[in-house]
PDB file of N, CA and C in Angstrom:
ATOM      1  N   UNK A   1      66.777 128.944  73.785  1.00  0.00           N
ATOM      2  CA  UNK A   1      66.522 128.458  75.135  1.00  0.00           C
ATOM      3  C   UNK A   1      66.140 129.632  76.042  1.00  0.00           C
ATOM      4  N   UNK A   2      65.048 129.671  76.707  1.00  0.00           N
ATOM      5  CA  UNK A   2      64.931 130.635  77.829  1.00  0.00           C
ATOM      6  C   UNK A   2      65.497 130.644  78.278  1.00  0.00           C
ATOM      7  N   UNK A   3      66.291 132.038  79.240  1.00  0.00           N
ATOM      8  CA  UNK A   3      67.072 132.269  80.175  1.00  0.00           C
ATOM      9  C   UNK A   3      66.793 131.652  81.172  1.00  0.00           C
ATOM     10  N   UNK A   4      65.201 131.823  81.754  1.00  0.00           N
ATOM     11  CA  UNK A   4      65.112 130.865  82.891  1.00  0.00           C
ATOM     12  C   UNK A   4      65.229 129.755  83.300  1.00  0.00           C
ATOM     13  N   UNK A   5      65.480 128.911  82.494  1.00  0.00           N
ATOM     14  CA  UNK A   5      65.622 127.459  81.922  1.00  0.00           C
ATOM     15  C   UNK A   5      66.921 127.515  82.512  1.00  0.00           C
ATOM     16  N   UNK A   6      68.152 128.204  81.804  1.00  0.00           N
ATOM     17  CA  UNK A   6      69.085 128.018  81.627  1.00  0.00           C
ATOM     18  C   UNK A   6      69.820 128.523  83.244  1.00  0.00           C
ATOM     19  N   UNK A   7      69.324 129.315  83.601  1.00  0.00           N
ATOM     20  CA  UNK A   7      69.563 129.797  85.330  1.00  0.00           C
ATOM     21  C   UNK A   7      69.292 128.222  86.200  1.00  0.00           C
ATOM     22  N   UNK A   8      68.427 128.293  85.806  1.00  0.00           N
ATOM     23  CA  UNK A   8      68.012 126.776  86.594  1.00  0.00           C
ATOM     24  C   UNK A   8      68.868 125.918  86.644  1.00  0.00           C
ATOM     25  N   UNK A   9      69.074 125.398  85.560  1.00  0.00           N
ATOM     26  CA  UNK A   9      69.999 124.397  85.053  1.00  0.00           C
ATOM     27  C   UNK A   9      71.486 124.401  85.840  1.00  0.00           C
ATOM     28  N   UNK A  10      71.884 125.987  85.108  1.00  0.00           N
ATOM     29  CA  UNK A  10      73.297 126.654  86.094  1.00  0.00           C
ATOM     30  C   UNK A  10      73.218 126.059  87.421  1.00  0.00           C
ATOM     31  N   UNK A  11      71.824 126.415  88.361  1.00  0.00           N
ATOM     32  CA  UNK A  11      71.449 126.755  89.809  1.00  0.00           C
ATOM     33  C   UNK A  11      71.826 124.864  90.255  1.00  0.00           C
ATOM     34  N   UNK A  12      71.087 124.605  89.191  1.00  0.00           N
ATOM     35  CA  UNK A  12      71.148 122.801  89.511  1.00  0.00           C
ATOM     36  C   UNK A  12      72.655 121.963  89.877  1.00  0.00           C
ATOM     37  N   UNK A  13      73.601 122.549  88.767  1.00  0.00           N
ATOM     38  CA  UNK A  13      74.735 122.119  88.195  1.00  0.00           C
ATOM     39  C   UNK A  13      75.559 122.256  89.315  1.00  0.00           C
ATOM     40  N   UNK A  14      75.403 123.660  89.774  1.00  0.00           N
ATOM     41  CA  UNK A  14      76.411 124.470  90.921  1.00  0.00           C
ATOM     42  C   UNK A  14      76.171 123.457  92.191  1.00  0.00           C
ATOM     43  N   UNK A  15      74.661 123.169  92.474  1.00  0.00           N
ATOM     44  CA  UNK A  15      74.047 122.790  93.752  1.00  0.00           C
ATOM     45  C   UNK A  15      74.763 121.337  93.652  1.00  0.00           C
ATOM     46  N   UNK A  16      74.500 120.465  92.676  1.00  0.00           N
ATOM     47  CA  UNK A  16      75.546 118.918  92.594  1.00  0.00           C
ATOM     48  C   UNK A  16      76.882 118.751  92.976  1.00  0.00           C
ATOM     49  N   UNK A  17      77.472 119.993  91.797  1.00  0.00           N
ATOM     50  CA  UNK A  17      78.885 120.111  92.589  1.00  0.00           C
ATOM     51  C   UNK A  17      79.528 120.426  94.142  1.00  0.00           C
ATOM     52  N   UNK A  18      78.688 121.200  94.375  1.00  0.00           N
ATOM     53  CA  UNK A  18      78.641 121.359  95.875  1.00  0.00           C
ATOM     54  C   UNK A  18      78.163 120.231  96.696  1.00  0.00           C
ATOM     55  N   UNK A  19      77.256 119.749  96.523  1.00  0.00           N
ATOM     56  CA  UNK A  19      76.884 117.941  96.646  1.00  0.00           C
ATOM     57  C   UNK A  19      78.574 117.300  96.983  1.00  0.00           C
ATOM     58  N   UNK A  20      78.652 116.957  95.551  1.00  0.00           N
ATOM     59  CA  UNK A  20      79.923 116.174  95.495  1.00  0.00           C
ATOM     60  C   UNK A  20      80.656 116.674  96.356  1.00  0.00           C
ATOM     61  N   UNK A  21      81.335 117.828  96.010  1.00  0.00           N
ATOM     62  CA  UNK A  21      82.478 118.127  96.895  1.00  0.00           C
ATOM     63  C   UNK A  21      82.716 117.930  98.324  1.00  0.00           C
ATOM     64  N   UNK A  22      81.487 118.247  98.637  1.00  0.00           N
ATOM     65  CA  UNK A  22      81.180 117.726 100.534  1.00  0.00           C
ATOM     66  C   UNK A  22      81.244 116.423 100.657  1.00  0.00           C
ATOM     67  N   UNK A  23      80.878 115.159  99.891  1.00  0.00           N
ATOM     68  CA  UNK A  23      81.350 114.434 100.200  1.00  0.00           C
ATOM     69  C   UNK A  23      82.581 113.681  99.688  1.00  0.00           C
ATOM     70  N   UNK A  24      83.405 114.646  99.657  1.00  0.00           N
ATOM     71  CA  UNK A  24      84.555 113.921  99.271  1.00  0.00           C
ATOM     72  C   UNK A  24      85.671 114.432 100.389  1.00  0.00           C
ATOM     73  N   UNK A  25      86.733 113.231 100.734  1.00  0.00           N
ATOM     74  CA  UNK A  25      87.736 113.749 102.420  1.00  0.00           C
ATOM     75  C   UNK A  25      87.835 115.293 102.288  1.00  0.00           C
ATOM     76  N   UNK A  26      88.114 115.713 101.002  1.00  0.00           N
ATOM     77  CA  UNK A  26      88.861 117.027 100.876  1.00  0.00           C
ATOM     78  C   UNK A  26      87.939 117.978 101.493  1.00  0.00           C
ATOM     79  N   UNK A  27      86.577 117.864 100.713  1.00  0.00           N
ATOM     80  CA  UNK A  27      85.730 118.889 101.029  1.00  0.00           C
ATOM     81  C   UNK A  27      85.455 118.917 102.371  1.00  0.00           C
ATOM     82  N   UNK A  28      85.643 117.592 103.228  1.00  0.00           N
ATOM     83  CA  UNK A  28      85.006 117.792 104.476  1.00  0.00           C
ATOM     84  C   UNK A  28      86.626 118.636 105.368  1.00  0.00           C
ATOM     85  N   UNK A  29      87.588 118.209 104.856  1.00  0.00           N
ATOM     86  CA  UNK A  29      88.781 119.243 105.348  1.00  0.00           C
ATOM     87  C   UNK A  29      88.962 120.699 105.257  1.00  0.00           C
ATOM     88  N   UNK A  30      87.957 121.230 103.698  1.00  0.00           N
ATOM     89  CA  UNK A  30      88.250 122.426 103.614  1.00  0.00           C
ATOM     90  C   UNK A  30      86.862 122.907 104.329  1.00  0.00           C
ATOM     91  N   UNK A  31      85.970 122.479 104.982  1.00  0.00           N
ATOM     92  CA  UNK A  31      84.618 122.700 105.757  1.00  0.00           C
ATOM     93  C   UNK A  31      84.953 122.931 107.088  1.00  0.00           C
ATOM     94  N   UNK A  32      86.085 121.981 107.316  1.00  0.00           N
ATOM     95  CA  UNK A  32      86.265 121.906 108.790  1.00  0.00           C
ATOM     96  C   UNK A  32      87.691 122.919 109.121  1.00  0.00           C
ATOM     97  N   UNK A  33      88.210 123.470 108.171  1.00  0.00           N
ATOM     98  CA  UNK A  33      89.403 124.927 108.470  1.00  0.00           C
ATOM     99  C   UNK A  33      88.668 125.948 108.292  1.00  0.00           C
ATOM    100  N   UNK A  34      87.406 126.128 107.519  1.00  0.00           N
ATOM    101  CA  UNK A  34      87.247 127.184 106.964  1.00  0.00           C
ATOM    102  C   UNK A  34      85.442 127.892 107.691  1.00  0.00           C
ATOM    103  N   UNK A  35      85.310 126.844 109.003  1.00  0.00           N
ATOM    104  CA  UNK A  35      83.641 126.657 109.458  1.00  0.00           C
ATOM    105  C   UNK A  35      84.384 127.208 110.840  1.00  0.00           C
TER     106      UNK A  35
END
């Protein structure tokens, strides 16, 4: 597998989770102590 492929993928994976997490109560609690 190309590395670049695989950065991407990482880049993708990270960016969803971060997705999710914001919308979930928690994430918007730890946004709003930590903003």
């Amino acid at each position: 597998m190309e590395p670049a492929i695989f950065l991407y993928l990482l880049l993708g994976a990270i960016a969803i989770g971060i997705i999710i997490f914001v919308k979930t109560p928690a994430g918007k609690r730890w946004l709003d102590k930590y903003s």
